[in-house]
C-alpha atoms as a PDB file:
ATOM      1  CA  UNK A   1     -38.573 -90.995 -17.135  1.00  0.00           C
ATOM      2  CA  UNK A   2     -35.209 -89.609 -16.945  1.00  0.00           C
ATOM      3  CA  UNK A   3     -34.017 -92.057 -13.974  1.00  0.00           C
ATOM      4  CA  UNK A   4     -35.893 -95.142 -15.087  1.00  0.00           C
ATOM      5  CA  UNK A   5     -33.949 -94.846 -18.446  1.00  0.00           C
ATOM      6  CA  UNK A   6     -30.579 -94.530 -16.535  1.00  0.00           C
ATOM      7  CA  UNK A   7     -31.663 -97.596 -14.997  1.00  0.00           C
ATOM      8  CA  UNK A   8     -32.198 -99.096 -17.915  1.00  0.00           C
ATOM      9  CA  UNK A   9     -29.261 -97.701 -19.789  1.00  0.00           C
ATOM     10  CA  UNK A  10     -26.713 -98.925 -16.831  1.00  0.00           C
ATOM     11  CA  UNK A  11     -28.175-102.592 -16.667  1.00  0.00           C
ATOM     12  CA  UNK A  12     -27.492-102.657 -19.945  1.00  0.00           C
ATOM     13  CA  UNK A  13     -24.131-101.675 -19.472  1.00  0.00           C
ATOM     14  CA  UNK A  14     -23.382-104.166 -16.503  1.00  0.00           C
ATOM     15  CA  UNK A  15     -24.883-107.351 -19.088  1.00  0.00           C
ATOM     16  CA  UNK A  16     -22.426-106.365 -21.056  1.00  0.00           C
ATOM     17  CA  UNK A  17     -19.380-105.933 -19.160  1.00  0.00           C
ATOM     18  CA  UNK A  18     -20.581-109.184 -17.289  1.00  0.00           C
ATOM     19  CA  UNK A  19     -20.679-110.866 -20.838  1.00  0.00           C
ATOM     20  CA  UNK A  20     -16.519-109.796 -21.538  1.00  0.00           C
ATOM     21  CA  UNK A  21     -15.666-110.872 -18.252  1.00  0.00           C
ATOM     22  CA  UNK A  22     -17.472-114.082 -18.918  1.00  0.00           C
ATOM     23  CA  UNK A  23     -15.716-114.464 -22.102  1.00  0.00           C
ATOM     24  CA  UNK A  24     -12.323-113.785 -20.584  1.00  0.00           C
ATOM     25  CA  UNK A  25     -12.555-116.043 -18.329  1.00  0.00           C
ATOM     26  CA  UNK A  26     -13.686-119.121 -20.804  1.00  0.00           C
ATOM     27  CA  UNK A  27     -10.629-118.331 -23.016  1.00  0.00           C
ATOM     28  CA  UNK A  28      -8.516-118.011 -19.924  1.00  0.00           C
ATOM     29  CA  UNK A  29      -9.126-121.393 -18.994  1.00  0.00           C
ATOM     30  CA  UNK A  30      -9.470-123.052 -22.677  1.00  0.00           C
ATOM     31  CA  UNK A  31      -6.520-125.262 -23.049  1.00  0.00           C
ATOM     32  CA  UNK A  32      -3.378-123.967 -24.212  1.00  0.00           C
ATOM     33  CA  UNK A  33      -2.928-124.623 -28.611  1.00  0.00           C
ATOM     34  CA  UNK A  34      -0.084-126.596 -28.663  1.00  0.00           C
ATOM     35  CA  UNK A  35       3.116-125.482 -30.520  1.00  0.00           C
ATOM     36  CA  UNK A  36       3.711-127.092 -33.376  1.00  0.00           C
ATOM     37  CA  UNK A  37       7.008-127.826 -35.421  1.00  0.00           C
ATOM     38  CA  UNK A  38       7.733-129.802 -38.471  1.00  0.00           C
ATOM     39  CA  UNK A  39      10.658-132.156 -39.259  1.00  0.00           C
ATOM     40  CA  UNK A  40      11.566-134.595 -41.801  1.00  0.00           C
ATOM     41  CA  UNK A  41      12.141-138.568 -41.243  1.00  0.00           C
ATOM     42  CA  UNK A  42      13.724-140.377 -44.094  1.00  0.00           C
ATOM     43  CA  UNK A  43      11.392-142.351 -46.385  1.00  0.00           C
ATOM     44  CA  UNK A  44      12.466-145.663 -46.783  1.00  0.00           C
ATOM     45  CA  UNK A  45      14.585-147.166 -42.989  1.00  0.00           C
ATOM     46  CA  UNK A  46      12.522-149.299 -41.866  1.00  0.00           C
ATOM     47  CA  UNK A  47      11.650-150.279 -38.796  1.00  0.00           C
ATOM     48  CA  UNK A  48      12.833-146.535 -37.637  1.00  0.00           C
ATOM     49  CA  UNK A  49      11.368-144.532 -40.278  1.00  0.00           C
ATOM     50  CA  UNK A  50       9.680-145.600 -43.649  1.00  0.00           C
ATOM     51  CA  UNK A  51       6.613-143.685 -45.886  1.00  0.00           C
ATOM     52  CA  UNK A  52       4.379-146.488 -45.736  1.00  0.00           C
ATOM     53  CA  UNK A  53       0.397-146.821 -46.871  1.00  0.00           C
ATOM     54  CA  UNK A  54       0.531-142.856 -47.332  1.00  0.00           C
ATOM     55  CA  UNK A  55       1.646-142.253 -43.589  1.00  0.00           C
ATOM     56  CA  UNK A  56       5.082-141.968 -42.379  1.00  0.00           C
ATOM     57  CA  UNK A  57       5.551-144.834 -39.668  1.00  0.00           C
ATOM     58  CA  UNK A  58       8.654-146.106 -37.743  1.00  0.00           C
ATOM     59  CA  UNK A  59      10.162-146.369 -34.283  1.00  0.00           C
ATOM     60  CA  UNK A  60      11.925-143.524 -34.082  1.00  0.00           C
ATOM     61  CA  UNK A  61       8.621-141.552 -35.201  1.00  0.00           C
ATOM     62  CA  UNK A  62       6.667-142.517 -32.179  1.00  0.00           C
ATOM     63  CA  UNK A  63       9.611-141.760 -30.103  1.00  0.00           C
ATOM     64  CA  UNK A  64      10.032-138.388 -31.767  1.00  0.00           C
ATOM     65  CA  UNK A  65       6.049-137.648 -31.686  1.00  0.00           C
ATOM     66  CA  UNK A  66       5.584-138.529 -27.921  1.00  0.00           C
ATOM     67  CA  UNK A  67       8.720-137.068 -26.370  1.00  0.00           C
ATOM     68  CA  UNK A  68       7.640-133.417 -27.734  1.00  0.00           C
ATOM     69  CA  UNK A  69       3.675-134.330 -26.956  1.00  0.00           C
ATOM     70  CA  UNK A  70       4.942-134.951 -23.734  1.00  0.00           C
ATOM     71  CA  UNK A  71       6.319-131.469 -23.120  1.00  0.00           C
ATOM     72  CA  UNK A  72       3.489-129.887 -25.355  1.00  0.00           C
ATOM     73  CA  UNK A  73       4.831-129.347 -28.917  1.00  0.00           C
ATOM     74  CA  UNK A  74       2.813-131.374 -31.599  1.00  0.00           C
ATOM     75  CA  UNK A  75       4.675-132.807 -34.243  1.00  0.00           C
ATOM     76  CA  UNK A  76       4.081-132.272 -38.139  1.00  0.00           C
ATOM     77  CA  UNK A  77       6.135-134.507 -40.752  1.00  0.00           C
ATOM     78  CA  UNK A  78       7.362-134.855 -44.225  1.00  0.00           C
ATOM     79  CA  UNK A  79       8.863-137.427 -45.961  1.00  0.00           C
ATOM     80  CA  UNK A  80      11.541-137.716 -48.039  1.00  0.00           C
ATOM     81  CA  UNK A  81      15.324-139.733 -48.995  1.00  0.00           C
ATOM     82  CA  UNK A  82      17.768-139.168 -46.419  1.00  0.00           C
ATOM     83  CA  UNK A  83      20.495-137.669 -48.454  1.00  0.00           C
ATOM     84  CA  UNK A  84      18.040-135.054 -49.205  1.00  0.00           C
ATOM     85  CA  UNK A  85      16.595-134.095 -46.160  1.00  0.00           C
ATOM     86  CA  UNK A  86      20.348-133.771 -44.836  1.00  0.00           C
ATOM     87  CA  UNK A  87      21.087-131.323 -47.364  1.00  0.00           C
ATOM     88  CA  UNK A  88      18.219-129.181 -46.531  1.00  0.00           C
ATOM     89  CA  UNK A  89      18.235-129.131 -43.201  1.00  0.00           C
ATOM     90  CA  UNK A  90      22.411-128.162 -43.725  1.00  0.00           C
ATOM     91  CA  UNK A  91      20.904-125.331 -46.071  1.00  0.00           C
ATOM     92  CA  UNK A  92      18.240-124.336 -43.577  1.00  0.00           C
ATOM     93  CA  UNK A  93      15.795-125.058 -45.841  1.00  0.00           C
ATOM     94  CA  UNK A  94      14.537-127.749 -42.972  1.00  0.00           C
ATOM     95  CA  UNK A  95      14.831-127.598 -39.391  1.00  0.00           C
ATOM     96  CA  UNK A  96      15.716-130.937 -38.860  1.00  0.00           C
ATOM     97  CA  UNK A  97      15.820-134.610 -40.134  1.00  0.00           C
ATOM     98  CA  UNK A  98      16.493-137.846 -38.490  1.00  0.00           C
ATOM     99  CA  UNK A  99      17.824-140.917 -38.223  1.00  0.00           C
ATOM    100  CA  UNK A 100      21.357-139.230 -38.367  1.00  0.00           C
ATOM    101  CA  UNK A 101      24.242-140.702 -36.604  1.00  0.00           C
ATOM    102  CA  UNK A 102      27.111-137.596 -35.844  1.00  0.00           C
ATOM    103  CA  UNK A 103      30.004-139.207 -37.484  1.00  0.00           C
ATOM    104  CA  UNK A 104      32.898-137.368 -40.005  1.00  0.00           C
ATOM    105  CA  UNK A 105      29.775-137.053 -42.930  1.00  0.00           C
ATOM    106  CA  UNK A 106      27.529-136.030 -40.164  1.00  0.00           C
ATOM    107  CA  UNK A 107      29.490-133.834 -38.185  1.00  0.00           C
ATOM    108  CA  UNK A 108      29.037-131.088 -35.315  1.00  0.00           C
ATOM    109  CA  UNK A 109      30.294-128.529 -37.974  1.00  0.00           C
ATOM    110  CA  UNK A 110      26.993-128.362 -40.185  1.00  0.00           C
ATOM    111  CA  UNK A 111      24.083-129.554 -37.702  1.00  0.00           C
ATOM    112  CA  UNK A 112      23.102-128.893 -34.097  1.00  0.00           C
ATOM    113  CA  UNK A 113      22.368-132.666 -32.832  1.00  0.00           C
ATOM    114  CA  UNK A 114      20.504-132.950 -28.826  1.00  0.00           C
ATOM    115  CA  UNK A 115      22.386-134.188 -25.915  1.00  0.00           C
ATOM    116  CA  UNK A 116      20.216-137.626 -25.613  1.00  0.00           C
ATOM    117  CA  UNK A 117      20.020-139.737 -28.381  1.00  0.00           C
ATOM    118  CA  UNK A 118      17.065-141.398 -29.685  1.00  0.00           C
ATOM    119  CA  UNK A 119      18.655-145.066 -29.749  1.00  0.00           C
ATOM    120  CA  UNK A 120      21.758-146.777 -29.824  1.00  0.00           C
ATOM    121  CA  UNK A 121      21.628-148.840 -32.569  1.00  0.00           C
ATOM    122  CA  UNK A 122      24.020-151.729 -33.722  1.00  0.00           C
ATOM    123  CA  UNK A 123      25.525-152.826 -37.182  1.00  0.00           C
ATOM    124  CA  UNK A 124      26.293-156.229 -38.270  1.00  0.00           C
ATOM    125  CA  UNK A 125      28.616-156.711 -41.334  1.00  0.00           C
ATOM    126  CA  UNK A 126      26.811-159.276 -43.859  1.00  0.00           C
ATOM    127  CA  UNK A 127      27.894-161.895 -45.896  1.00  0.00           C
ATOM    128  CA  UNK A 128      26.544-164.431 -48.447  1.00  0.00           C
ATOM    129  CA  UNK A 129      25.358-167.561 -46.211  1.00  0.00           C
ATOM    130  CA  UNK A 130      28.750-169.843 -48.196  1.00  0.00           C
ATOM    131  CA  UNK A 131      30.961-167.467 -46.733  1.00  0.00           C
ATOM    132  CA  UNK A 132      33.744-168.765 -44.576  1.00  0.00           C
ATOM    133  CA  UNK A 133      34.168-165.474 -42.679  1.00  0.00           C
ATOM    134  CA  UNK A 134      33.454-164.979 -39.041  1.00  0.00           C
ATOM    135  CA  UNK A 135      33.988-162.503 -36.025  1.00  0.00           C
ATOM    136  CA  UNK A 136      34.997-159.771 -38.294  1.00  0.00           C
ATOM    137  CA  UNK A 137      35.527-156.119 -37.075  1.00  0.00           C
ATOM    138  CA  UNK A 138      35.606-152.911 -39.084  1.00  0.00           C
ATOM    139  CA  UNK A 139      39.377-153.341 -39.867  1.00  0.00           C
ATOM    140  CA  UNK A 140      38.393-156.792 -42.156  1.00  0.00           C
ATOM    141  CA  UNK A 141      36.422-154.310 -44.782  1.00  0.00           C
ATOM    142  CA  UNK A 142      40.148-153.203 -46.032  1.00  0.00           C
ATOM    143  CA  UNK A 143      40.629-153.937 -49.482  1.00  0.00           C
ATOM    144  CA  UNK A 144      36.764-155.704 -49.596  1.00  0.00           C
ATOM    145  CA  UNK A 145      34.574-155.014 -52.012  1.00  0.00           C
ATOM    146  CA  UNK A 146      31.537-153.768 -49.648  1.00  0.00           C
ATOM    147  CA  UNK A 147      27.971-152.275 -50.802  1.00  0.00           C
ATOM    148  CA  UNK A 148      27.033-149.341 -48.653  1.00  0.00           C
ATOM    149  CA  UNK A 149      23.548-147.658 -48.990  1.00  0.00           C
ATOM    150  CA  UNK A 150      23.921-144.401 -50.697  1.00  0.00           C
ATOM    151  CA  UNK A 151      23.353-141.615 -47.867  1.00  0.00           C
ATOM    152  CA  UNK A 152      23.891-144.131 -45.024  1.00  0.00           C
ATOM    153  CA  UNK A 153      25.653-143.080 -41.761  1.00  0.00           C
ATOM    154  CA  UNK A 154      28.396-145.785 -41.195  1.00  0.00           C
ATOM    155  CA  UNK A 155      30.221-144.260 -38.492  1.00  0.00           C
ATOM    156  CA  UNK A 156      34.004-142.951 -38.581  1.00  0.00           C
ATOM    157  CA  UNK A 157      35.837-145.507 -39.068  1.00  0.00           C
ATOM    158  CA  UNK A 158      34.535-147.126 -42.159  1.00  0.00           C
ATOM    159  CA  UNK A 159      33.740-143.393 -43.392  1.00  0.00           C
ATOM    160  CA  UNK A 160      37.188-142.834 -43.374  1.00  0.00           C
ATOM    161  CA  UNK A 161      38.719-145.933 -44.599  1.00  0.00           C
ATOM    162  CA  UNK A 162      39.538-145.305 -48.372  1.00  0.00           C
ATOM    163  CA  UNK A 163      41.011-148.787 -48.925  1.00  0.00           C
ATOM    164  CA  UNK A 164      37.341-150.385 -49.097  1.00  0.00           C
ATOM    165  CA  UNK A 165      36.443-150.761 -52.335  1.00  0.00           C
ATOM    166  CA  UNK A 166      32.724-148.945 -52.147  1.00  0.00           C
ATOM    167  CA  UNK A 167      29.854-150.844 -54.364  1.00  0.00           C
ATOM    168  CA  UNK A 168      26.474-148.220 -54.008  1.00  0.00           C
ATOM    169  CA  UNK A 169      23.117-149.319 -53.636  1.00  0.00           C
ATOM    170  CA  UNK A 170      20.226-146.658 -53.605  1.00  0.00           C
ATOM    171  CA  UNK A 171      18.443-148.597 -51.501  1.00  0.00           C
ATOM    172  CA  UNK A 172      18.755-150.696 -47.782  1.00  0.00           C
ATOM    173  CA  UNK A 173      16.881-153.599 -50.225  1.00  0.00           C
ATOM    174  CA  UNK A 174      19.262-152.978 -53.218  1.00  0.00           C
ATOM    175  CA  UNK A 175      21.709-153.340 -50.940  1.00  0.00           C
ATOM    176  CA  UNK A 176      20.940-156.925 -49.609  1.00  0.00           C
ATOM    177  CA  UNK A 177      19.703-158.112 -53.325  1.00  0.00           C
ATOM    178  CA  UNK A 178      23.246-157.060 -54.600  1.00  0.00           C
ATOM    179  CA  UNK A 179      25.035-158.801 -51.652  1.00  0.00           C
ATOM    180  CA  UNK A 180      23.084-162.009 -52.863  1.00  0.00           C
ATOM    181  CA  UNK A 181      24.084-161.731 -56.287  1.00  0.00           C
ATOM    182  CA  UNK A 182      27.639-161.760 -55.356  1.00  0.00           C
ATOM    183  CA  UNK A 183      28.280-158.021 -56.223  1.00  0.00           C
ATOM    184  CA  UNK A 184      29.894-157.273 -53.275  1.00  0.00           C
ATOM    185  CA  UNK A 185      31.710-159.585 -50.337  1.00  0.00           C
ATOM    186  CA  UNK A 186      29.804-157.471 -47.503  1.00  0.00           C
ATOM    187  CA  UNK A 187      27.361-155.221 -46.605  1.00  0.00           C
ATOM    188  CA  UNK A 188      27.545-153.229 -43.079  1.00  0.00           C
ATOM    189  CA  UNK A 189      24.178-152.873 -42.261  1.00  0.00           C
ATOM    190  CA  UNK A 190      21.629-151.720 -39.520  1.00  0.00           C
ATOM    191  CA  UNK A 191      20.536-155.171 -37.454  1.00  0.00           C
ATOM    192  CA  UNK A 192      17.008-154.570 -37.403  1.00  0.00           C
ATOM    193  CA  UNK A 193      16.941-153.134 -40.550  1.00  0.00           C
ATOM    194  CA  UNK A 194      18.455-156.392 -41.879  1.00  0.00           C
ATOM    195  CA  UNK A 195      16.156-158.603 -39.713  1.00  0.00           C
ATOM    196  CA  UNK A 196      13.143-156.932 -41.028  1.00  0.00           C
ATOM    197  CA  UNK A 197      13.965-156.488 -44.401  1.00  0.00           C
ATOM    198  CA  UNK A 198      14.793-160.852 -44.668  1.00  0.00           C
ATOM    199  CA  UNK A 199      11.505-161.087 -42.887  1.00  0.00           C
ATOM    200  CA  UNK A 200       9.774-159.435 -45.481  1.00  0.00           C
ATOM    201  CA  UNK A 201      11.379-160.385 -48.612  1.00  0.00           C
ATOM    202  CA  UNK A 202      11.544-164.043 -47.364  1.00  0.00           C
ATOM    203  CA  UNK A 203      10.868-165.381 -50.838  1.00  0.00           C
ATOM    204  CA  UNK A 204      14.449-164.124 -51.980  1.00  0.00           C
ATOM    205  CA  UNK A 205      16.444-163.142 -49.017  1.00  0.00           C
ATOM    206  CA  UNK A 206      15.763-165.691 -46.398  1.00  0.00           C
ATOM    207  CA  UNK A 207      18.930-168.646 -46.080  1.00  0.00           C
ATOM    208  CA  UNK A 208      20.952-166.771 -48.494  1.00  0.00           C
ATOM    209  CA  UNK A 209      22.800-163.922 -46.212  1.00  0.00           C
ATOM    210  CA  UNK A 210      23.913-164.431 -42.557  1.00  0.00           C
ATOM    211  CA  UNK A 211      26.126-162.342 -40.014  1.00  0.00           C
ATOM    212  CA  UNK A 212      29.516-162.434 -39.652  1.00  0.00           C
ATOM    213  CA  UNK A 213      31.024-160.067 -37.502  1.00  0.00           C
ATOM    214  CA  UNK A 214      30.494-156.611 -36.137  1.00  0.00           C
ATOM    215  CA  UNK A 215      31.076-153.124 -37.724  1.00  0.00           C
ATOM    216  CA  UNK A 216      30.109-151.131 -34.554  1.00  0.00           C
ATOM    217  CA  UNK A 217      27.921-150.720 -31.369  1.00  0.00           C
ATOM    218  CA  UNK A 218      25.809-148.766 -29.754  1.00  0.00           C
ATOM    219  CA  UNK A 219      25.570-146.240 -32.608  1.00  0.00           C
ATOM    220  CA  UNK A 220      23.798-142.956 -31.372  1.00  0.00           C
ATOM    221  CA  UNK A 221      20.737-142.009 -33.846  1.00  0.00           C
ATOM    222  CA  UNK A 222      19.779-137.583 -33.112  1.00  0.00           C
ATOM    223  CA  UNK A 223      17.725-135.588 -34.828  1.00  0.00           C
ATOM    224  CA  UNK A 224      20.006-133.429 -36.891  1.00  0.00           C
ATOM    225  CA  UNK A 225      18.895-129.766 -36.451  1.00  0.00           C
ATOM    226  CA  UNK A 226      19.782-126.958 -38.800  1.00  0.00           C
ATOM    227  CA  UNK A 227      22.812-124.688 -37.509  1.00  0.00           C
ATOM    228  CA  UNK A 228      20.787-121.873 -39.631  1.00  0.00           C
ATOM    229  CA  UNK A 229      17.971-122.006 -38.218  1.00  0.00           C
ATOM    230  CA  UNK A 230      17.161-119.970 -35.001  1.00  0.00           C
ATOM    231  CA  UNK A 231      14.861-121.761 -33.298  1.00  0.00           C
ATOM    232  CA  UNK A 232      16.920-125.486 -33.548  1.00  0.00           C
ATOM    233  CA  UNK A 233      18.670-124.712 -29.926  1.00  0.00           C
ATOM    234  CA  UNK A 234      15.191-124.359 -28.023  1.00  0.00           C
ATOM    235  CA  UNK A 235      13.720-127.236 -30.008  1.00  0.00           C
ATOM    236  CA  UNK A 236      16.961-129.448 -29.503  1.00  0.00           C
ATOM    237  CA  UNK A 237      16.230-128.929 -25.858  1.00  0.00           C
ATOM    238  CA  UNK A 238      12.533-129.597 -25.767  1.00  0.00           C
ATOM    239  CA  UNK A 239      13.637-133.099 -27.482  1.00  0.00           C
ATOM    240  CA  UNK A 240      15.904-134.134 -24.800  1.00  0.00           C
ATOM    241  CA  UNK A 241      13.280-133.030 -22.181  1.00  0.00           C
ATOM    242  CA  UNK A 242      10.412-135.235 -23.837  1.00  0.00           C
ATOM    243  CA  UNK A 243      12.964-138.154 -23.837  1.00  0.00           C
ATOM    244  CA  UNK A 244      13.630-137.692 -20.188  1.00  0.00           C
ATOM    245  CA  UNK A 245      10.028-137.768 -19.223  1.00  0.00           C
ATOM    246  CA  UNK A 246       9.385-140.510 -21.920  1.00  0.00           C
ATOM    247  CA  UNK A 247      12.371-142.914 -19.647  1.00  0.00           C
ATOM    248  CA  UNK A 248      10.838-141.744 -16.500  1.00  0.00           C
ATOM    249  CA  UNK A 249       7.494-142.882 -17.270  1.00  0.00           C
ATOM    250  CA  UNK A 250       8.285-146.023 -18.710  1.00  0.00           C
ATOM    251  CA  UNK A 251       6.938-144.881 -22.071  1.00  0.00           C
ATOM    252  CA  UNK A 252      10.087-144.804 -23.863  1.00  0.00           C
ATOM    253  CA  UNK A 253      10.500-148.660 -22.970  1.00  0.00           C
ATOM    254  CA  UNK A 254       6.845-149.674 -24.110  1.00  0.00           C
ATOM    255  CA  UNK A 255       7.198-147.957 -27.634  1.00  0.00           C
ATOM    256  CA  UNK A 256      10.640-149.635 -28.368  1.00  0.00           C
ATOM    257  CA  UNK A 257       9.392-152.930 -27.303  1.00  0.00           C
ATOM    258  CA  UNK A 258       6.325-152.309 -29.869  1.00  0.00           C
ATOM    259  CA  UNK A 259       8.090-152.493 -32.693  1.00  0.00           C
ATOM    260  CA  UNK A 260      10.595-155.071 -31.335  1.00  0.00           C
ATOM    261  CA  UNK A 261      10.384-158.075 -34.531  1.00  0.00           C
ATOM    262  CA  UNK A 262       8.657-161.485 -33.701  1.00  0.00           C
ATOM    263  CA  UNK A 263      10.406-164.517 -33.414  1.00  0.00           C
END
């Protein structure tokens, strides 16, 4: 009796030990959870980045979301005015927002920006369409009476130009409304912002506003990172890493084109 119930006792012990090992080895080869991080994208700058139909949408959010998928880090997101998220992330309170350019308001001193930017974008300066103004630079805004988008990234030369005579709207749509009522002589703003913005407030917008010269190019849009925050260096690098591999595989050039504005 005595052996049969060591034999017993010891297969027993081997189902067991062959049930752990079984186990370990399942959660051994069970995928990886991916990391996850959460950043802010300003609520209303459309195409890039706009709360829209309770989801926040935009260029530069699929850009953002697939560059870290691609090197395993899933994006989370809130939402929320771009002067705002700024100041949080400058607090630490965030650990990043975007779109930020990295000019004087912007600068190296209070956020961590990545080496690659997410776009280059390109600013028109606006006028009404009975304007008599054409191939304008930066330098023409001196002594103009120019609405600017509160919060809005402009780059350093009109930031630092005190002779322009600033007229503040709250909003990217404010701002075009109040350049048609003949508030202001000119508005510097975003081109695809302005192209989708006449596109859809056609009813009020469209044949009333038109381009007429060009406040800067190829304007660098980061992720701003928090300087606070200890984890914005390896994150900052994970960025540029996803938008390497997003280039190389010819996904960076299919989502921009997605969101490229009909004829």
């Amino acid at each position: 009796m005595a052996a049969e119930a060591r034999k017993v006792y010891i297969g027993r012990t081997m189902r067991a030990l062959l049930s752990v090992l079984s186990l370990l080895l399942s959660l051994s080869q069970a995928p990886a959870r991916a990391e996850q991080i959460t950043l802010v994208a300003e609520n209303d700058w459309y195409p890039y980045t706009a709360q829209r139909d309770g989801r926040i949408t935009g260029l530069t959010v699929d850009l953002v979301r697939a560059a870290y998928a691609s090197v395993g880090v899933s994006l989370q997101l809130k939402s929320m005015p771009f002067a705002r998220c700024m100041t949080l992330v400058e607090r630490g309170d965030e650990l990043g927002c975007f779109n930020s350019g990295q000019d004087l308001k912007h600068s190296q001193d209070s956020y961590l920006f990545h080496a690659t930017p997410l776009l280059l974008n390109s600013n028109g300066i606006y006028a009404r369409v009975d304007s008599k103004e054409s191939g304008l630079g930066p330098a023409a805004l001196s002594g103009r009476r120019v609405v600017l988008t509160h919060g809005g990234s402009y780059g350093d030369t009109i930031e630092a130009n005190q002779s322009i005579v600033r007229v503040v709207a709250l909003s990217d749509l404010a701002n075009l409304r109040m350049l048609a009522a003949g508030r202001a002589d000119f508005t510097v703003l975003d081109d695809r912002v302005f192209d989708y913005l006449v596109q859809a407030n056609a009813g009020e917008l469209r044949g009333k506003l038109k381009r007429v010269g060009r406040a800067f190019n190829d304007l660098p849009i980061y992720v701003a990172f928090s300087r606070k925050r200890a984890e914005a260096p390896r994150h900052a690098a994970l960025l540029d890493q996803g938008l390497a591999a997003l280039k190389a595989s010819g996904e960076y050039r299919r989502i921009v084109e997605r969101w490229q504005l009909p004829p």
